[in-house]
Protein backbone atom coordinates (compact mmCIF):
# COMPACT_ATOMS: atom_id res chain seq x y z
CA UNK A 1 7.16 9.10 -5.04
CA UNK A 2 7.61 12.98 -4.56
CA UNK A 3 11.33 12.66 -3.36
CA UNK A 4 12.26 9.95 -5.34
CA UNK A 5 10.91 11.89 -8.51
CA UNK A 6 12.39 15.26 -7.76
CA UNK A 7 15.90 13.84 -6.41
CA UNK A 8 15.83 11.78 -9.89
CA UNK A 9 14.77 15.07 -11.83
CA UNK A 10 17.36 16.80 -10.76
CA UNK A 11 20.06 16.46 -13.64
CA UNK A 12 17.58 16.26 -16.97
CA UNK A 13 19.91 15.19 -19.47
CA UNK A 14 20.67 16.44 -22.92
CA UNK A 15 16.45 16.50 -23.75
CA UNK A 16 17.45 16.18 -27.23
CA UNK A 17 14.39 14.06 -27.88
CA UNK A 18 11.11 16.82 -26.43
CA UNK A 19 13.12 19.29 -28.09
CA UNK A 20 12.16 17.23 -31.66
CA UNK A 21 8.97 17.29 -30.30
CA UNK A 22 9.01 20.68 -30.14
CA UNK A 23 10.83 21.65 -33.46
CA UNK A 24 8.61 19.45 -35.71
CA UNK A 25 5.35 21.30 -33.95
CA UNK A 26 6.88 24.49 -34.58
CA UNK A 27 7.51 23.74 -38.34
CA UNK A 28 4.21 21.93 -38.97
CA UNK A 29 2.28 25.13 -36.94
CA UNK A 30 3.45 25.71 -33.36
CA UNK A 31 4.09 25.11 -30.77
CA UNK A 32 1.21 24.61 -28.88
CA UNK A 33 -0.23 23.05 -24.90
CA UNK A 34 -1.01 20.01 -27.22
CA UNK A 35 2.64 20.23 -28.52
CA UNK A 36 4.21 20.62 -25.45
CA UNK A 37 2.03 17.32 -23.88
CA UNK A 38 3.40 15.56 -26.70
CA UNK A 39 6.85 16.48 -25.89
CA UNK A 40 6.00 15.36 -22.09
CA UNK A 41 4.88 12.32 -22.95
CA UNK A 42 8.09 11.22 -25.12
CA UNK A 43 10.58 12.38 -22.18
CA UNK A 44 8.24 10.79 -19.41
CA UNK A 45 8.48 6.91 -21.99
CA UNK A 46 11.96 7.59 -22.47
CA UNK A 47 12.66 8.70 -18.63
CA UNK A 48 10.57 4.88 -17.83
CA UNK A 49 13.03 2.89 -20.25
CA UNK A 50 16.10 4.47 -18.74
CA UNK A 51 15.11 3.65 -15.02
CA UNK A 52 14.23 0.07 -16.17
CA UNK A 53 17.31 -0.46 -17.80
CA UNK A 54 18.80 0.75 -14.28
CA UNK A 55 17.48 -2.33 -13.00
CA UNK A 56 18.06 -4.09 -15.69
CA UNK A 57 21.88 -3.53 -16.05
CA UNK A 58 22.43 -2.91 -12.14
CA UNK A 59 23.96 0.13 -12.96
CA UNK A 60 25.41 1.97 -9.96
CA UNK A 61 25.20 5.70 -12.04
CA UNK A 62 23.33 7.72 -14.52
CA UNK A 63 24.19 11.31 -15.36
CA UNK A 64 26.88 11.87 -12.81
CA UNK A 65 24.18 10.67 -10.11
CA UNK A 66 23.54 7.46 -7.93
CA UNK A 67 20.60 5.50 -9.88
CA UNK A 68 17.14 5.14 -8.39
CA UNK A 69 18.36 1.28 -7.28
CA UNK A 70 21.13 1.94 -6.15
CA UNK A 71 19.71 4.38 -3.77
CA UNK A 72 16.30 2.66 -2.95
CA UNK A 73 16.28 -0.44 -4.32
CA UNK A 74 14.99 -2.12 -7.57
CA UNK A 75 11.71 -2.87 -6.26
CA UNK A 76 11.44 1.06 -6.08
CA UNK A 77 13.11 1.58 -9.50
CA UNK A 78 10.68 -0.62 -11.03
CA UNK A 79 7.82 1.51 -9.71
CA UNK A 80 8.78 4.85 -10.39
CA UNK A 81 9.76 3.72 -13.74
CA UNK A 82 6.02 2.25 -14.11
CA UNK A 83 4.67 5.69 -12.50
CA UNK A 84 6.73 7.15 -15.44
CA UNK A 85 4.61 5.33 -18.17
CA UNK A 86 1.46 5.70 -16.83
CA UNK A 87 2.15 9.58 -16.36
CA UNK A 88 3.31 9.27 -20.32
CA UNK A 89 0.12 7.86 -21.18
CA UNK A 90 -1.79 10.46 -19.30
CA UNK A 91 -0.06 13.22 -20.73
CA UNK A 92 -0.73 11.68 -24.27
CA UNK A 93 -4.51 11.31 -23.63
CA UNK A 94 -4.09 15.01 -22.59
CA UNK A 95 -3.15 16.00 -26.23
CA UNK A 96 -6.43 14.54 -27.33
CA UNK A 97 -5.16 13.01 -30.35
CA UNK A 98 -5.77 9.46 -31.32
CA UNK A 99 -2.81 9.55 -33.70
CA UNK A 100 -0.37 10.30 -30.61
CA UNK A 101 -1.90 7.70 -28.33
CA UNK A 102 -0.94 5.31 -30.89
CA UNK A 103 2.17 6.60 -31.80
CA UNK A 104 2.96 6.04 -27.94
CA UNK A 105 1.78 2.53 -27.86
CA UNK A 106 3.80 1.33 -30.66
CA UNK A 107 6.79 3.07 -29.61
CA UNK A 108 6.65 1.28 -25.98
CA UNK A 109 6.38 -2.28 -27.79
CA UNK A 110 9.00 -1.03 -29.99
CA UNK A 111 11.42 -0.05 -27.47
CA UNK A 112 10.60 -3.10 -25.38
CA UNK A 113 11.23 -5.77 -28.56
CA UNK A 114 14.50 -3.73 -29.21
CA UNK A 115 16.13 -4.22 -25.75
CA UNK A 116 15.24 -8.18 -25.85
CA UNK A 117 16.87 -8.62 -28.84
CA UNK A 118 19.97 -6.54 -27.82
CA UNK A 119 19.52 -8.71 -24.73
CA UNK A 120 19.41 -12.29 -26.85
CA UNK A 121 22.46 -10.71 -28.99
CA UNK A 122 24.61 -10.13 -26.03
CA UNK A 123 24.24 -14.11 -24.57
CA UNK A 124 24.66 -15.35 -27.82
CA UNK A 125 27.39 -13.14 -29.02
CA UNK A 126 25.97 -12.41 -32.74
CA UNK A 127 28.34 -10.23 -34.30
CA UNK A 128 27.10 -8.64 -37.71
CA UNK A 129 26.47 -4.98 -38.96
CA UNK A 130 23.22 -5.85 -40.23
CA UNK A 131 22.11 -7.42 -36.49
CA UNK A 132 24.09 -4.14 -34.64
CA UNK A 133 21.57 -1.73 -37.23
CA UNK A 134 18.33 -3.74 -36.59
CA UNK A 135 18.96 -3.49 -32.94
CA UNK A 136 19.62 0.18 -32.93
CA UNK A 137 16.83 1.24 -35.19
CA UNK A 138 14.12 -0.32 -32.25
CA UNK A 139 16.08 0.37 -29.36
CA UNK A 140 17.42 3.96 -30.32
CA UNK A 141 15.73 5.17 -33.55
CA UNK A 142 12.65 3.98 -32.90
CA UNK A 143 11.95 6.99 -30.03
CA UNK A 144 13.40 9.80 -32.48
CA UNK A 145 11.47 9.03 -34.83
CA UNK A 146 8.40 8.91 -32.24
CA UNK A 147 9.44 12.58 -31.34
CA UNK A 148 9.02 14.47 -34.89
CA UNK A 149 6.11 11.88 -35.32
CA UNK A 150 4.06 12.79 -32.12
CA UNK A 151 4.81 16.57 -32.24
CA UNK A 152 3.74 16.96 -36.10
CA UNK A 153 0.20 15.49 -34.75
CA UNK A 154 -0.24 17.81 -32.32
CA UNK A 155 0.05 20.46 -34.53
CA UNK A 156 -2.01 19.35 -37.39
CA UNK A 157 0.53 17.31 -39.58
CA UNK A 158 -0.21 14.52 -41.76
CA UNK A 159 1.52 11.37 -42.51
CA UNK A 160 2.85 12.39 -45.72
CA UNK A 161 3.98 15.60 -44.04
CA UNK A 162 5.79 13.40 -41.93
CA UNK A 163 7.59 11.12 -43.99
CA UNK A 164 10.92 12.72 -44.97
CA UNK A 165 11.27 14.24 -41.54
CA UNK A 166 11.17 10.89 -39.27
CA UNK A 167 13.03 8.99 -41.97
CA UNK A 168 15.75 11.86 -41.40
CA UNK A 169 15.10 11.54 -37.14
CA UNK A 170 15.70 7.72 -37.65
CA UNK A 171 19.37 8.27 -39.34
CA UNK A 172 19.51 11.07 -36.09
CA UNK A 173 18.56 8.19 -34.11
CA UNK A 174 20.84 5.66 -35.38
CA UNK A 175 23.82 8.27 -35.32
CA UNK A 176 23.06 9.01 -31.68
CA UNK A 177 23.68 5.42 -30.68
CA UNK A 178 26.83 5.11 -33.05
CA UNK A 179 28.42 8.46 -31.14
CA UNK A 180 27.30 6.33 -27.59
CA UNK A 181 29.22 3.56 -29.01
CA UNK A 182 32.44 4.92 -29.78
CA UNK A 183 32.44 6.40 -26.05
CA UNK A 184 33.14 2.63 -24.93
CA UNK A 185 36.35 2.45 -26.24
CA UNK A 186 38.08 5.98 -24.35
CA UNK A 187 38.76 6.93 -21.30
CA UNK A 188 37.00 9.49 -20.01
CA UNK A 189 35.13 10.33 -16.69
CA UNK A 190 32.61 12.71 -17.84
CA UNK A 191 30.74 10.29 -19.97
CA UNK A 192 29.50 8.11 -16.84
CA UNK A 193 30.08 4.62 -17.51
CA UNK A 194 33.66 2.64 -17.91
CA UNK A 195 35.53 2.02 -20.75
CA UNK A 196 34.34 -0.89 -22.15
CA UNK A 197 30.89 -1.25 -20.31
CA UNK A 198 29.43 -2.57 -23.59
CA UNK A 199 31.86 -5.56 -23.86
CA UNK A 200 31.40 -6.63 -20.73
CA UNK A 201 27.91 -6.94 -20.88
CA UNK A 202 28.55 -8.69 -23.92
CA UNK A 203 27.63 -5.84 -26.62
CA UNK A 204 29.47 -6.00 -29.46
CA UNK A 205 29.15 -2.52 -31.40
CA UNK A 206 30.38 -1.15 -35.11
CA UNK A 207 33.96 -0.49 -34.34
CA UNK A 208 34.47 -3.88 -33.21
CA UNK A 209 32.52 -5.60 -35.93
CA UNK A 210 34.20 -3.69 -38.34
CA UNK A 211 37.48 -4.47 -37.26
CA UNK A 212 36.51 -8.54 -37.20
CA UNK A 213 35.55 -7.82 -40.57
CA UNK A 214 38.99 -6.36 -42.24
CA UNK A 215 40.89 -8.45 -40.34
CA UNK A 216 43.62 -10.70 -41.04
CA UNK A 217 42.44 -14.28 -40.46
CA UNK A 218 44.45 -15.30 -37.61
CA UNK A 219 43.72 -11.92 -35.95
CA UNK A 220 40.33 -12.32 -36.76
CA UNK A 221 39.96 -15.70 -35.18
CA UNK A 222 41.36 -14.81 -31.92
CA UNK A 223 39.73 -11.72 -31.27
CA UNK A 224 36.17 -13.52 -32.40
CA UNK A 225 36.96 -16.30 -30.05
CA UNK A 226 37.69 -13.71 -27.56
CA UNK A 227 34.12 -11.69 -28.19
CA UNK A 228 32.60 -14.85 -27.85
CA UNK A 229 33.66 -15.32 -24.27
CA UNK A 230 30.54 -15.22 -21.52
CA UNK A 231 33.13 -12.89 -18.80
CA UNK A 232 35.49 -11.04 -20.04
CA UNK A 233 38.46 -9.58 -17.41
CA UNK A 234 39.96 -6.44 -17.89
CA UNK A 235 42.70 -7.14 -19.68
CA UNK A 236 41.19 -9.17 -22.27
CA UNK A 237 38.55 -5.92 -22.70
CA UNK A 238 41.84 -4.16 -23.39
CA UNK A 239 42.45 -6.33 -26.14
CA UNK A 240 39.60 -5.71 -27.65
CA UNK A 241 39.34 -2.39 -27.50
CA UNK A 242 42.76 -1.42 -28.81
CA UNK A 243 41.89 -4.57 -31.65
CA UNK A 244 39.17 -2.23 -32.84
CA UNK A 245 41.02 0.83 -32.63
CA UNK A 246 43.89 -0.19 -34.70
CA UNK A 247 41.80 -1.42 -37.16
CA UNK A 248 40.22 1.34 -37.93
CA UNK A 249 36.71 0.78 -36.35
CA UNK A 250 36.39 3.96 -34.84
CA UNK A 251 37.16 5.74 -38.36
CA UNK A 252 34.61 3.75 -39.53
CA UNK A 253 31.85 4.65 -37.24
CA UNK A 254 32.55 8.42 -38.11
CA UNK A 255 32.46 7.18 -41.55
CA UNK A 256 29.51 5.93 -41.42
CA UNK A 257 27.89 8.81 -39.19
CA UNK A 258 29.04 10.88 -41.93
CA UNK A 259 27.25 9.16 -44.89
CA UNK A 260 23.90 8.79 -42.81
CA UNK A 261 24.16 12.63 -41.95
CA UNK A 262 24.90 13.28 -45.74
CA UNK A 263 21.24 11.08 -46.41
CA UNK A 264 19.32 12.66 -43.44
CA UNK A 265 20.05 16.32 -44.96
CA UNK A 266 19.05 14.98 -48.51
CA UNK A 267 15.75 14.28 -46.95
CA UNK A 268 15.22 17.73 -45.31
CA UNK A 269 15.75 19.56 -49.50
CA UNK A 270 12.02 18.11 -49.10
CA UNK A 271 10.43 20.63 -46.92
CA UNK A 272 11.22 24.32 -47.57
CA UNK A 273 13.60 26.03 -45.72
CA UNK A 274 12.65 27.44 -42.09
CA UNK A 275 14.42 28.22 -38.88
CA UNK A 276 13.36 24.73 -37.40
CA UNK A 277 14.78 22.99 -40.59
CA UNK A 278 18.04 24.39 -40.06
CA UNK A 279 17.61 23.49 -36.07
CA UNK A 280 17.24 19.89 -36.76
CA UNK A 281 20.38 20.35 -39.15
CA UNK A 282 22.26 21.43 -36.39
CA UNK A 283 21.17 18.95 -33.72
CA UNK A 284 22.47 15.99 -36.16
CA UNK A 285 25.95 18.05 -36.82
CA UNK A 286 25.68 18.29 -32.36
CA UNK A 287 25.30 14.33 -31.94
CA UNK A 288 27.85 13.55 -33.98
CA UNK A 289 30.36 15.78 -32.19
CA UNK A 290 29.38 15.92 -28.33
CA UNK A 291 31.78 14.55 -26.00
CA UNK A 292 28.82 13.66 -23.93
């Protein structure tokens, strides 16, 4: 467990998600052990759900790095991803807070329900904005919203404390998977996955649902028919992806990013104004511009 652990542990990630954990326990008090057990506990559940999806998906790659099956096997992955959980759990009991032990357990059913229904989506092709933002908001959302939620526990926060700040994590949330979207449809070797991964596994995502949307009829009707397809080769991927792009869908995600940034920041004129206030600010403006 050892090597597999410390060989996986050794590219971390962005960590975008303890650092919430972090930031809200600063602003609610400080950062504290309890704090920072919080903040282990959300990267430990979120480190689980990653290797799982390994399995999963079969990827081959995560972070510039051979996966955990690809290198063991999947009976392996599955473990270490379980040891993952447990050790989350752990580390939440360790905060001694009833409130984050809870906030744990929903998230894992949460983030569990979220990947089934992206799951059911995918086989049965459902293509609709409304679908794509339910999806997102358990699969995605769901864990920053955890993060603010957990850390303004530890340090003393209430639930109306908390209110404004992981509405404005679940726009952060939803914006985070947006940006991951958009990578799909470029080129572009540092991101770690193909161009048009998400098609293939039969994910449709905003750019392409917006362009079915303002489409011309016969347009529309070929390029749904050709969504709807259970294997898609390469070229007809192509076709889809430069379908959405001339369209406009990848405007429209930015777009969109845009007016759910605008609404996150409304929600922050709530608290008064603090270092970690402005830090949260600028990890929203970061999502929505990383190349990564």
């Amino acid at each position: 467990m050892t090597q597999v652990v410390n060989r996986y542990l050794a590219k971390k990630g962005k960590q975008i998600r303890p650092i919430l954990v972090l930031l809200s326990g600063k602003f609610f008090g400080g950062v504290t052990d309890k704090v920072l057990n919080a903040g282990a506990a959300i990267e430990m559940l979120h480190n689980a759900s990653l290797i799982h999806d390994d399995v999963i998906d079969e990827s081959q790659e995560r972070r510039g790095s051979p996966t955990i099956n690809r290198v063991w096997d999947n009976h392996i992955a599955v473990l270490v991803g379980d040891y993952f959980v447990s050790s989350a759990l752990h580390c939440a009991i360790e905060s001694d807070d009833y409130r984050i032990i809870s906030s744990m357990s929903r998230l894992g059913r949460t983030l569990s329900l979220g990947e089934i229904n992206q799951i059911d989506n995918a086989r049965s092709r459902a293509i609709d904005e409304d679908t794509y933002f339910e999806i997102i908001r358990h699969k995605t959302a769901s864990l920053f919203r955890s993060c603010v939620e957990v850390g303004g526990y530890a340090a003393g926060a209430s639930d109306d404390d908390l209110k404004d700040l992981k509405q404005f994590t679940e726009l952060l949330g939803i914006c985070f998977q947006i940006k991951d979207d958009t990578f799909d449809y470029f080129h572009d070797p540092a991101i770690g996955k193909p161009t048009g991964n998400d098609l293939r596994e039969g994910k449709i995502t905003l750019p392409l649902i917006y362009a079915l949307t303002v489409a011309d009829a016969s347009q529309h009707n070929e390029m749904l028919e050709l969504s709807h397809k259970k294997q898609l080769d390469s070229d007809e991927i192509d076709a889809l992806i430069e379908f959405a792009k001339a369209q406009g869908g990848i405007e429209y995600a930015y777009s969109t990013m845009e007016r759910l940034r605008n609404e996150a920041f409304n929600l922050l004129d709530n608290y008064p104004a603090s270092p970690a206030i402005d830090d949260f600010k600028s990890i929203f403006d970061y999502i929505i511009a990383r190349n990564l």
